[in-house]
C-alpha atoms as a PDB file:
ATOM      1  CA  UNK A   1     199.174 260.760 171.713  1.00  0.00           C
ATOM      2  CA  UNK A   2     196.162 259.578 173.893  1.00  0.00           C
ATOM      3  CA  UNK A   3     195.501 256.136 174.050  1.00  0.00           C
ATOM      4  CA  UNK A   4     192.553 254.958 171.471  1.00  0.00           C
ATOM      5  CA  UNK A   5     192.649 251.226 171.810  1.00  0.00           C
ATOM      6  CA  UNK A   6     189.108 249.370 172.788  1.00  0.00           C
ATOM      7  CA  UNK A   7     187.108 252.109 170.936  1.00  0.00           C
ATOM      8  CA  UNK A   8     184.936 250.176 168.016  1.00  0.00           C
ATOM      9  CA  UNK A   9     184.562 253.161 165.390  1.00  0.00           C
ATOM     10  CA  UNK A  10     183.235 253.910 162.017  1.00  0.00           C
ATOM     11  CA  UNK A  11     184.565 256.717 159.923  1.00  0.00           C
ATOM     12  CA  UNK A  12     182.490 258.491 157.237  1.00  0.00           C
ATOM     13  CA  UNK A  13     183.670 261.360 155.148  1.00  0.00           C
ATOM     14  CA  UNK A  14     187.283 262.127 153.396  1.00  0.00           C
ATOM     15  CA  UNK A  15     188.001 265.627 154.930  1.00  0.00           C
ATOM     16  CA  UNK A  16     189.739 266.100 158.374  1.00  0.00           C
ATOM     17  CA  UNK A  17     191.170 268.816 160.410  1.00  0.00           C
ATOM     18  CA  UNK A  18     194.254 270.382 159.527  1.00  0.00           C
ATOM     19  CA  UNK A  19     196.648 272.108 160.857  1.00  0.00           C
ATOM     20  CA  UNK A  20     200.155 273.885 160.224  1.00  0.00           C
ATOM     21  CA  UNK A  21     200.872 274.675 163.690  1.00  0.00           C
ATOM     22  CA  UNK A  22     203.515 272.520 165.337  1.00  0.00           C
ATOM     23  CA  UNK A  23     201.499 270.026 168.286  1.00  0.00           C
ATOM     24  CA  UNK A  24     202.838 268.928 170.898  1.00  0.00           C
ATOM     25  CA  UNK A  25     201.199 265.374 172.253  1.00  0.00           C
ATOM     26  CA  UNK A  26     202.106 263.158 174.729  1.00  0.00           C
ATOM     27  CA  UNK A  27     200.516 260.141 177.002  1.00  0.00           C
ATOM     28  CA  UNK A  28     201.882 258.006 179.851  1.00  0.00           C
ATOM     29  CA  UNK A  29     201.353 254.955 178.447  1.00  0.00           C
ATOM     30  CA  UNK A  30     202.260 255.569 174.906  1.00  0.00           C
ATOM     31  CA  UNK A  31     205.527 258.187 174.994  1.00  0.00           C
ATOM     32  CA  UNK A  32     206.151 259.553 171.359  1.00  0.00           C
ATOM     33  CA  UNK A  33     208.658 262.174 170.569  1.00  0.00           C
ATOM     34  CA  UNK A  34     208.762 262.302 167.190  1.00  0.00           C
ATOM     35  CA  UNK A  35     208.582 264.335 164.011  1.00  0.00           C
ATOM     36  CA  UNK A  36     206.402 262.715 161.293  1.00  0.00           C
ATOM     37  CA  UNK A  37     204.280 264.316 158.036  1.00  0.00           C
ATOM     38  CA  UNK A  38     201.553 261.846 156.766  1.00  0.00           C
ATOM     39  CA  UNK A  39     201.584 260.657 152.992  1.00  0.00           C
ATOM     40  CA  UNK A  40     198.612 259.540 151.233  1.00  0.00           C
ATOM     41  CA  UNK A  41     199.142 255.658 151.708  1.00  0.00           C
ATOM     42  CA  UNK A  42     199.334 256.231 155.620  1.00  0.00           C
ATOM     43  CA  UNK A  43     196.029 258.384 155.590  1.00  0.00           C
ATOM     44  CA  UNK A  44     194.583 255.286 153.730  1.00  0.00           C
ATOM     45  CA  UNK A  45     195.917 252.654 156.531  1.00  0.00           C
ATOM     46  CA  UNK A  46     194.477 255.472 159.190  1.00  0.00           C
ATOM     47  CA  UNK A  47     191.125 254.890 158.162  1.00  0.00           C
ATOM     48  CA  UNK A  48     191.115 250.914 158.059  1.00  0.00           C
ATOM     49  CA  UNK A  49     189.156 250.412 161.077  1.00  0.00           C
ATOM     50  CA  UNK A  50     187.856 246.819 161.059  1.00  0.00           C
ATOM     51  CA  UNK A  51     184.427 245.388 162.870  1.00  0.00           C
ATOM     52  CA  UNK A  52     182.420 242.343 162.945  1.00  0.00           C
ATOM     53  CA  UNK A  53     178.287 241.870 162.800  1.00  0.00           C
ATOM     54  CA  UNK A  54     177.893 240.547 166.180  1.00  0.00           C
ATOM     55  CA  UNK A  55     181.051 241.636 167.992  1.00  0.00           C
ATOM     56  CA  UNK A  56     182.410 245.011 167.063  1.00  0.00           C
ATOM     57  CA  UNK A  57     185.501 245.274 167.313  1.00  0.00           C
ATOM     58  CA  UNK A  58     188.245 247.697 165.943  1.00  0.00           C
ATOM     59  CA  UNK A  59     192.175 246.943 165.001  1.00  0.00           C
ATOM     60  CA  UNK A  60     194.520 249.475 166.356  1.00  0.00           C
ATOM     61  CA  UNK A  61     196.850 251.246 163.711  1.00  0.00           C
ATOM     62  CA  UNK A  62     200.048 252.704 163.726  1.00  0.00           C
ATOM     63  CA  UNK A  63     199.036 255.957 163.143  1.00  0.00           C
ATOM     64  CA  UNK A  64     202.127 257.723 162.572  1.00  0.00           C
ATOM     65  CA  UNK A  65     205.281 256.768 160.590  1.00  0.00           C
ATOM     66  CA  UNK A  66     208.105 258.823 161.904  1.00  0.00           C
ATOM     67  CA  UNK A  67     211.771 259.493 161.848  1.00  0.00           C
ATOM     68  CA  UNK A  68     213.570 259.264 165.152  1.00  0.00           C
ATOM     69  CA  UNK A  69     215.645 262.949 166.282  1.00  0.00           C
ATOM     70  CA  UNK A  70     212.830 266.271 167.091  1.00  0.00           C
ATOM     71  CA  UNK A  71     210.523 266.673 169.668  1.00  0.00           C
ATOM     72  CA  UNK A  72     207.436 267.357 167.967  1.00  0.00           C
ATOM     73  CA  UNK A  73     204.726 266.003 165.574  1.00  0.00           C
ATOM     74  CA  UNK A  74     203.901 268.184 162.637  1.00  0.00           C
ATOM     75  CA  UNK A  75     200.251 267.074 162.081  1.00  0.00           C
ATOM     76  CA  UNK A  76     199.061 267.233 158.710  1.00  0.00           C
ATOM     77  CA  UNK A  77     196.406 265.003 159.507  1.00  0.00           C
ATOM     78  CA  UNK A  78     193.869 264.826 163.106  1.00  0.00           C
ATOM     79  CA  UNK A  79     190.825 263.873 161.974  1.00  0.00           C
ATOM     80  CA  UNK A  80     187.688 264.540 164.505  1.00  0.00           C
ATOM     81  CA  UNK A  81     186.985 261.030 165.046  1.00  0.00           C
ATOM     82  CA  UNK A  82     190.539 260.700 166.282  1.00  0.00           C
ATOM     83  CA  UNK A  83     190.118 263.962 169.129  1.00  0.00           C
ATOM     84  CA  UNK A  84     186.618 261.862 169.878  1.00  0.00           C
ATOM     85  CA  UNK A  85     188.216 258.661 170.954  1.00  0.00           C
ATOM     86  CA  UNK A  86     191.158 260.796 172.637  1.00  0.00           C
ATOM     87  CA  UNK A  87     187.854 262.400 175.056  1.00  0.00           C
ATOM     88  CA  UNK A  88     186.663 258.803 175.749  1.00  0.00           C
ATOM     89  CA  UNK A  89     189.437 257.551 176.773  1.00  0.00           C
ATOM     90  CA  UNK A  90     190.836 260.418 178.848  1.00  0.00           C
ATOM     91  CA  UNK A  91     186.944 259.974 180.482  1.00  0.00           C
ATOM     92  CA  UNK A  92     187.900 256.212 180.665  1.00  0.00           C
ATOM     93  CA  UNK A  93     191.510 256.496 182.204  1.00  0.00           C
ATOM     94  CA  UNK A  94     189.885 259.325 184.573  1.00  0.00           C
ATOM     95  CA  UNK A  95     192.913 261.828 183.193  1.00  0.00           C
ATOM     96  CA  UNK A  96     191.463 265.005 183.946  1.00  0.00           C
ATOM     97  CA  UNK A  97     194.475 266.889 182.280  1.00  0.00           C
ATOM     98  CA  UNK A  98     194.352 265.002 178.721  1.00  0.00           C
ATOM     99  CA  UNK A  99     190.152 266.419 179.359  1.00  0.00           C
ATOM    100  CA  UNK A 100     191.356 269.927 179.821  1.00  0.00           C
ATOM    101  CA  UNK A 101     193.750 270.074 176.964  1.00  0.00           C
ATOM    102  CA  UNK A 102     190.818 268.994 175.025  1.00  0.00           C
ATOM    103  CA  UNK A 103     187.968 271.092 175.925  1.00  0.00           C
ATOM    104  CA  UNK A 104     188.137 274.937 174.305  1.00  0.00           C
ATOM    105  CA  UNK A 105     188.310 277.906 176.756  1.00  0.00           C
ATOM    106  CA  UNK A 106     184.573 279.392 175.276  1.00  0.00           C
ATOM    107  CA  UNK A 107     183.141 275.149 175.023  1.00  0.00           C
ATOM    108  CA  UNK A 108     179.422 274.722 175.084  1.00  0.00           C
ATOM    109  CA  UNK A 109     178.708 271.247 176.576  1.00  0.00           C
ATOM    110  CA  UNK A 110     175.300 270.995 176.509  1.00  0.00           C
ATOM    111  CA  UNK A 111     173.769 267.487 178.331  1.00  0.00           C
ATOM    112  CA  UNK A 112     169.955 267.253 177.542  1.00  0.00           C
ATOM    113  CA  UNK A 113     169.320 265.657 181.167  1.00  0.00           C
ATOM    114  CA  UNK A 114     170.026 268.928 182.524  1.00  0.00           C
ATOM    115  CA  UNK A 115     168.029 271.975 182.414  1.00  0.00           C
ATOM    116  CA  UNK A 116     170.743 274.126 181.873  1.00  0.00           C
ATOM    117  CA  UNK A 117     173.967 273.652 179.038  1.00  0.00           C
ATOM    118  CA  UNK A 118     177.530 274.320 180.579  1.00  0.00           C
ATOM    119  CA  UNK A 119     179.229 277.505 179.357  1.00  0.00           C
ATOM    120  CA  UNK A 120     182.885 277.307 179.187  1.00  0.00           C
ATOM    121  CA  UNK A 121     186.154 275.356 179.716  1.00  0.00           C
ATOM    122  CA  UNK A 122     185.257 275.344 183.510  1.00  0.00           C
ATOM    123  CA  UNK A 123     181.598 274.597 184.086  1.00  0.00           C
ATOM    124  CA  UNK A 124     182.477 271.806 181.794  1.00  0.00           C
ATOM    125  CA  UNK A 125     184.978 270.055 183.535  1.00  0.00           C
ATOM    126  CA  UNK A 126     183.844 270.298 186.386  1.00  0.00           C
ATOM    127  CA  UNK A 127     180.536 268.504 185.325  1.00  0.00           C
ATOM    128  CA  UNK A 128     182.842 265.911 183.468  1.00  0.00           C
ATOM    129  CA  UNK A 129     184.984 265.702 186.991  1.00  0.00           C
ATOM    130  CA  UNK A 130     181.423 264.860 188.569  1.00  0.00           C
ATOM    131  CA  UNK A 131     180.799 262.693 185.559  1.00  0.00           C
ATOM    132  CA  UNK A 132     183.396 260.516 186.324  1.00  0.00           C
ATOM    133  CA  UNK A 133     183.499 260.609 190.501  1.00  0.00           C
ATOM    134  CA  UNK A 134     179.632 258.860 189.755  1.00  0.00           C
ATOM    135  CA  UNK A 135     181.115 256.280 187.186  1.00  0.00           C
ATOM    136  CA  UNK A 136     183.566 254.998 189.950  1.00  0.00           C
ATOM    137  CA  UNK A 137     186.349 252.383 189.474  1.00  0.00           C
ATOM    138  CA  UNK A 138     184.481 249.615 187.440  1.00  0.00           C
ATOM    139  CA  UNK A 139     181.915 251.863 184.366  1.00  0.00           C
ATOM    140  CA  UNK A 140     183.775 252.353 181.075  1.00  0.00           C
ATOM    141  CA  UNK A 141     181.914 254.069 178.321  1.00  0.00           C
ATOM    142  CA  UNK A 142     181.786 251.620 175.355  1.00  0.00           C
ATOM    143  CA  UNK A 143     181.697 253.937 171.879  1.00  0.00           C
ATOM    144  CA  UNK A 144     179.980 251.443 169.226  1.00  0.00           C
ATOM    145  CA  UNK A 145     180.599 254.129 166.563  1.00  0.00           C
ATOM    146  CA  UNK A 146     182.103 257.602 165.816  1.00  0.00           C
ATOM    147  CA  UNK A 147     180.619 259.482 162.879  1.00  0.00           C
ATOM    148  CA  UNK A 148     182.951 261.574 160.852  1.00  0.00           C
ATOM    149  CA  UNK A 149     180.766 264.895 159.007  1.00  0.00           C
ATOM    150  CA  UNK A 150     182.771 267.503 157.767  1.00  0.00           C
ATOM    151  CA  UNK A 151     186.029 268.996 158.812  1.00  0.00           C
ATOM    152  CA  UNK A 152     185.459 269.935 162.185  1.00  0.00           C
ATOM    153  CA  UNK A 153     181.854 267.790 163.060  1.00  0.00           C
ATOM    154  CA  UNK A 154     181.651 264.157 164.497  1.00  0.00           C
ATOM    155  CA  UNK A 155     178.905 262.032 166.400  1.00  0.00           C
ATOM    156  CA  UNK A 156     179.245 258.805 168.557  1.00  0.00           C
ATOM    157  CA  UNK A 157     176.808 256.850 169.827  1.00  0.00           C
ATOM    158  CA  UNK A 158     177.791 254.672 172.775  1.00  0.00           C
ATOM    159  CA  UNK A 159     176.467 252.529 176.240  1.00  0.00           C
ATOM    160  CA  UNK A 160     178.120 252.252 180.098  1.00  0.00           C
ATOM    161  CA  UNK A 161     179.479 248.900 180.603  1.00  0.00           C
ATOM    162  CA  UNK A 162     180.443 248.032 184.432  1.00  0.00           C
ATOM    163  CA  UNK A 163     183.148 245.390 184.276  1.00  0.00           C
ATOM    164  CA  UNK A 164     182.628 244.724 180.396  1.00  0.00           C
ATOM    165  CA  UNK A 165     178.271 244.044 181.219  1.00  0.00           C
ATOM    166  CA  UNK A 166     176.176 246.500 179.741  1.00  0.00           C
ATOM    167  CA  UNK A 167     173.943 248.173 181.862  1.00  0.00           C
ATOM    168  CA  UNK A 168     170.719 249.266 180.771  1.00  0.00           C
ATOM    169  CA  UNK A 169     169.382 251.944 180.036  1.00  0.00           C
ATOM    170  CA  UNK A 170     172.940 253.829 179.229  1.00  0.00           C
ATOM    171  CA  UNK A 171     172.609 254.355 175.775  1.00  0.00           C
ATOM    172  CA  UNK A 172     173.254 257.498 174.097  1.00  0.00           C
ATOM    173  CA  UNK A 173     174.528 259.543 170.880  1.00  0.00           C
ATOM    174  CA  UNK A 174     176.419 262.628 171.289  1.00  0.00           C
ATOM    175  CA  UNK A 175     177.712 264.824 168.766  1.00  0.00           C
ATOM    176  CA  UNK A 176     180.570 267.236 168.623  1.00  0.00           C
ATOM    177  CA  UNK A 177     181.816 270.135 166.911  1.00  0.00           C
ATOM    178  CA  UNK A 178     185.918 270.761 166.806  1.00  0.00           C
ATOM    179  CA  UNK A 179     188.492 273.815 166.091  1.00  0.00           C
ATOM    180  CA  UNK A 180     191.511 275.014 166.279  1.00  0.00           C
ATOM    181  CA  UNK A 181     193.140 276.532 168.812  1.00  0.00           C
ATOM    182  CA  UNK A 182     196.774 277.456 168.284  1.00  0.00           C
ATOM    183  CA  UNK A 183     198.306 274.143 168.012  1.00  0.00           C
ATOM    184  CA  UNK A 184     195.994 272.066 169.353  1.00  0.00           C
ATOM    185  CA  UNK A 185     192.444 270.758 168.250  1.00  0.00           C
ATOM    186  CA  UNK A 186     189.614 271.193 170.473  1.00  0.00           C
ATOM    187  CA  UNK A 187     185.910 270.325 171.064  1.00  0.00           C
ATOM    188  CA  UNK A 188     184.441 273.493 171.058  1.00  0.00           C
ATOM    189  CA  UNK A 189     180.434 272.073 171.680  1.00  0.00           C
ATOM    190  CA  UNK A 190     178.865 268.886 172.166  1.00  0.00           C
ATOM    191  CA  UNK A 191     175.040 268.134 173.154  1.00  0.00           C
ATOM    192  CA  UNK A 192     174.306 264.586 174.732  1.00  0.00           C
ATOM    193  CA  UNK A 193     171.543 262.762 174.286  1.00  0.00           C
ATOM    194  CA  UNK A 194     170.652 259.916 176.943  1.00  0.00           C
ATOM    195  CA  UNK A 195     168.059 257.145 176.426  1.00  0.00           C
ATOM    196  CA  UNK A 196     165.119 257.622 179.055  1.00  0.00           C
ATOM    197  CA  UNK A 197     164.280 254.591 181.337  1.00  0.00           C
ATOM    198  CA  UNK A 198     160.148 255.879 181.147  1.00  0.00           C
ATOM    199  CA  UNK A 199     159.196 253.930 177.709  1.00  0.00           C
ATOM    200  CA  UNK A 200     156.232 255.609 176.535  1.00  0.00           C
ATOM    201  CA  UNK A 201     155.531 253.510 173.706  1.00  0.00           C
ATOM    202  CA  UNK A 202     152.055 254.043 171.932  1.00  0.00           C
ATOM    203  CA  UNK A 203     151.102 256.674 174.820  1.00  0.00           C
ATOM    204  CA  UNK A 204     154.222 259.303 173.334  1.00  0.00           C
ATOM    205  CA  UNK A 205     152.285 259.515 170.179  1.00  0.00           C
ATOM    206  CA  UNK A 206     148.783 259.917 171.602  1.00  0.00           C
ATOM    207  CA  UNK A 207     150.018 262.727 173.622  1.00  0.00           C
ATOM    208  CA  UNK A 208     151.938 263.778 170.324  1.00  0.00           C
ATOM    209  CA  UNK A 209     148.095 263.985 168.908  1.00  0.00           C
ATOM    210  CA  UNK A 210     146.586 265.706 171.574  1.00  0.00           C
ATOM    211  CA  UNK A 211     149.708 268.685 172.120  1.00  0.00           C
ATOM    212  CA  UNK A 212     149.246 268.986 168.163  1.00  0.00           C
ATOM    213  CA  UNK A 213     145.880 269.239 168.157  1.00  0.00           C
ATOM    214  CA  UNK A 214     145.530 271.656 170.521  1.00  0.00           C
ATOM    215  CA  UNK A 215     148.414 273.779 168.821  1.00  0.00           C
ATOM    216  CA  UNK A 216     146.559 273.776 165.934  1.00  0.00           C
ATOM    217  CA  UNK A 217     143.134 274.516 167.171  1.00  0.00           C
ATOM    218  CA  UNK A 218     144.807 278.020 169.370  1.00  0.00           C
ATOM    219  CA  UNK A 219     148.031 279.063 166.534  1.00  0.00           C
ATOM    220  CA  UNK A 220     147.789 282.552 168.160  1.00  0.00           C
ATOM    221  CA  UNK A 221     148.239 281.179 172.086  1.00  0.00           C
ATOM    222  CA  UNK A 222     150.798 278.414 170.437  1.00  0.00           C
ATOM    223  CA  UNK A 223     152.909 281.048 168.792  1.00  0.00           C
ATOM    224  CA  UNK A 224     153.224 283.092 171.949  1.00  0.00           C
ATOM    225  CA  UNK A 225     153.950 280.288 174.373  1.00  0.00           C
ATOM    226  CA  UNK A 226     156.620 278.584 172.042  1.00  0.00           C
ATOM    227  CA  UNK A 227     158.035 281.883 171.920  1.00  0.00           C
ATOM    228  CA  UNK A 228     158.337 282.877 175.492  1.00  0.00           C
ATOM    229  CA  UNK A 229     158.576 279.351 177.721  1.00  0.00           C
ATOM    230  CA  UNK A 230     159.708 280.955 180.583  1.00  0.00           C
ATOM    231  CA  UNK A 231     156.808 282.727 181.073  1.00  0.00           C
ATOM    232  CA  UNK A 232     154.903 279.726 180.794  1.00  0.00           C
ATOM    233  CA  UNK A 233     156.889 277.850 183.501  1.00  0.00           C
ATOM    234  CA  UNK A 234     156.153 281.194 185.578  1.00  0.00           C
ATOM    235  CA  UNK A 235     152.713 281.048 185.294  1.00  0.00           C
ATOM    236  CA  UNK A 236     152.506 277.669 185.922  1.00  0.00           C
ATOM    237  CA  UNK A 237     154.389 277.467 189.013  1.00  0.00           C
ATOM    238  CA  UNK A 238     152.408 280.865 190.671  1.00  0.00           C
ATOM    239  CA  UNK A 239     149.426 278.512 190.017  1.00  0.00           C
ATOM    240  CA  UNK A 240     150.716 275.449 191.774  1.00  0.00           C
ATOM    241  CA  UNK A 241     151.661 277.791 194.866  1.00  0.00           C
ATOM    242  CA  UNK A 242     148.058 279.476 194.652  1.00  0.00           C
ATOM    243  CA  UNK A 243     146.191 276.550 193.876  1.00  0.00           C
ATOM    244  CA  UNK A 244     148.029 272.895 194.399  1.00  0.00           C
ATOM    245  CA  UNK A 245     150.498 274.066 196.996  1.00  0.00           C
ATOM    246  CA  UNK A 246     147.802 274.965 199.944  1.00  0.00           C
ATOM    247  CA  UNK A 247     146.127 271.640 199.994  1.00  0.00           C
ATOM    248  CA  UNK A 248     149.072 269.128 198.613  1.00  0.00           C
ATOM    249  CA  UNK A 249     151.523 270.494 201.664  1.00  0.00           C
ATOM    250  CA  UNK A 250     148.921 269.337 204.270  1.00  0.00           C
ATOM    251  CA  UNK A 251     148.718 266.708 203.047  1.00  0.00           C
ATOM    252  CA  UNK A 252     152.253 265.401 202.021  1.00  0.00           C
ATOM    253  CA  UNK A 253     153.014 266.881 206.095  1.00  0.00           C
ATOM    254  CA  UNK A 254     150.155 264.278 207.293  1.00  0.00           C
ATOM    255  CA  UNK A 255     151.446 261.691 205.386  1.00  0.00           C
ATOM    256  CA  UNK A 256     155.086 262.265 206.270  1.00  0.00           C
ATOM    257  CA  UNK A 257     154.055 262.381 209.852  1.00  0.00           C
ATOM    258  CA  UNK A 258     152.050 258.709 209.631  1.00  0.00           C
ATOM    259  CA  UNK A 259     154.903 257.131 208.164  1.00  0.00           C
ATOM    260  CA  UNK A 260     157.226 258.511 211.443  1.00  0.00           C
ATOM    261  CA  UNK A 261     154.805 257.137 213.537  1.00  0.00           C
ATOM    262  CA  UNK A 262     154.206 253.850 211.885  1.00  0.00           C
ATOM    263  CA  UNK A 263     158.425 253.599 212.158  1.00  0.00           C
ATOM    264  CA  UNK A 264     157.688 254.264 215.764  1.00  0.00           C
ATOM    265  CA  UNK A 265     155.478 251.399 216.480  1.00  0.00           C
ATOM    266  CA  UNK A 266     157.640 249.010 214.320  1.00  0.00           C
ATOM    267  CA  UNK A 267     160.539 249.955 216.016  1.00  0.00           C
ATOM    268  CA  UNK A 268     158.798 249.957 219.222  1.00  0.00           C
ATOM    269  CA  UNK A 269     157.402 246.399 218.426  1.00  0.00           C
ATOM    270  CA  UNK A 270     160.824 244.765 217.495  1.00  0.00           C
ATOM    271  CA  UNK A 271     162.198 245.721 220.848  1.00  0.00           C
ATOM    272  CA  UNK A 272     159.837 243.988 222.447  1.00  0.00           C
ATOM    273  CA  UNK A 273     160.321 240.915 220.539  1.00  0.00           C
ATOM    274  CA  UNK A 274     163.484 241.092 220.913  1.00  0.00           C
ATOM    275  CA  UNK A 275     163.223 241.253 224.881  1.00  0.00           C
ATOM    276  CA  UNK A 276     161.051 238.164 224.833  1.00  0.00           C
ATOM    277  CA  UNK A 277     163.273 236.005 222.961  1.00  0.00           C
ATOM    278  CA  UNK A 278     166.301 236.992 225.410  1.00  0.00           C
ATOM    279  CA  UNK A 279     163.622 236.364 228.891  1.00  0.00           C
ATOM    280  CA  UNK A 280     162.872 232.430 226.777  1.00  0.00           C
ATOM    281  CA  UNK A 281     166.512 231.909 226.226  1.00  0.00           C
ATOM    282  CA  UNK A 282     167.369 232.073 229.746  1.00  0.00           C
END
């Protein structure tokens, strides 16, 4: 069973993921080998998750009451918020194994600041092993809340802290959709949605005005380009090599070039300074 403390969560909804498969779990800082089936009084103390106003905060629970002999858990009862904070905190701990036994073989991990979703148990790890070679030793991802929908949905909406300080601009809500597979439960997509550092403001809804507009004064042209993007984007980039491309290179090359030779002369310049003040010191 994954680690779940310092994860601040709300839980909405009465219906979890079951399961009558037998489950094996286990985590190095929290060994359990034990058999356990959850009554209705225990599901109840499950969901007790306890946060303050100001300070949210969230009381860790005995989550299983067990009897001491097999080797397994029998889980009657794994509730999507619960396989949620387990991905957190394997991202957290930097355990890429607890991250693959989560992530389904066909997953669709789909992060909005890239043009492209991940297809598969592979491409996603390996953009979550990236993930976590950027956050380093000190960023933690701080989950305010996890969202509980139906059976086998969840969202979370979260920040980076580095060393417990939030940095800014980290904020994001993700949201996840779970199955079984065998005896395991496993996120089988999730989109991510990051907050943008450009604040628009007012302008995002003038520009809202103006795209509108013009979709409503050409439905025809609308239609077809909403329909077909890509050729769009094709058509737009032929045009920038036809008509941008020919006089912005020149220009970018001059500018490149007078920045080189401005480094030049600075360099060129402290060198000689620096000769002078060794000729006064003597």
């Amino acid at each position: 069973m994954a680690a779940i403390t310092g994860f601040p969560v709300v839980v909405s909804g009465k219906t979890h993921l079951r399961t009558k498969t037998m489950a094996r779990h286990g985590h190095a800082s929290m060994p359990l080998k034990r058999t356990c089936r959850f009554e209705q009084a225990e599901i109840k103390k499950a969901q007790q998750l306890i946060f303050t106003t100001k300070e949210i905060k969230w009381k860790p629970l005995k989550l299983f009451a067990a009897s001491s002999s097999d080797s397994y858990i029998d889980i009657d009862f794994v509730s999507p918020a619960y396989i949620i904070m387990e991905f957190y905190s394997a991202i957290n701990g930097k355990n890429l194994k607890q991250l693959d036994k989560l992530i389904a073989n066909d997953c669709f991990f789909e992060d909005y600041s890239f043009p492209t979703p991940f297809k598969g148990k592979k491409e996603a790890l390996h953009f979550l092993d990236q993930l976590i070679a950027c956050m380093g030793q000190n960023m933690k991802f701080n989950v305010e809340h996890i969202w509980q929908g139906d059976e086998s949905t969840a969202g979370a909406n979260w920040h980076l802290d580095w060393n417990k300080i939030t940095v800014p601009f980290t904020r994001g809500c993700s949201y996840y959709k779970l199955a079984s597979d065998g005896d395991r439960i496993v996120i089988k997509e999730a989109r991510v949605l990051t907050e943008s550092p450009i604040k628009l403001g007012g302008l995002a809804l003038s520009l809202l005005k103006m795209v509108t507009f013009l979709f409503d004064a050409f439905p025809a042209a609308t239609e077809w380009s909403l329909k077909s993007p890509h050729v769009i984007f094709q058509l737009l980039s032929k045009s920038y090599k036809i008509a941008v491309e020919p006089i912005i290179s020149p220009l970018l090359e001059w500018y490149i070039r007078l920045l080189n030779f401005a480094a030049y002369i600075l360099a060129f310049t402290l060198q000689i300074l620096q000769y002078l003040v060794k000729i006064f010191n003597m």
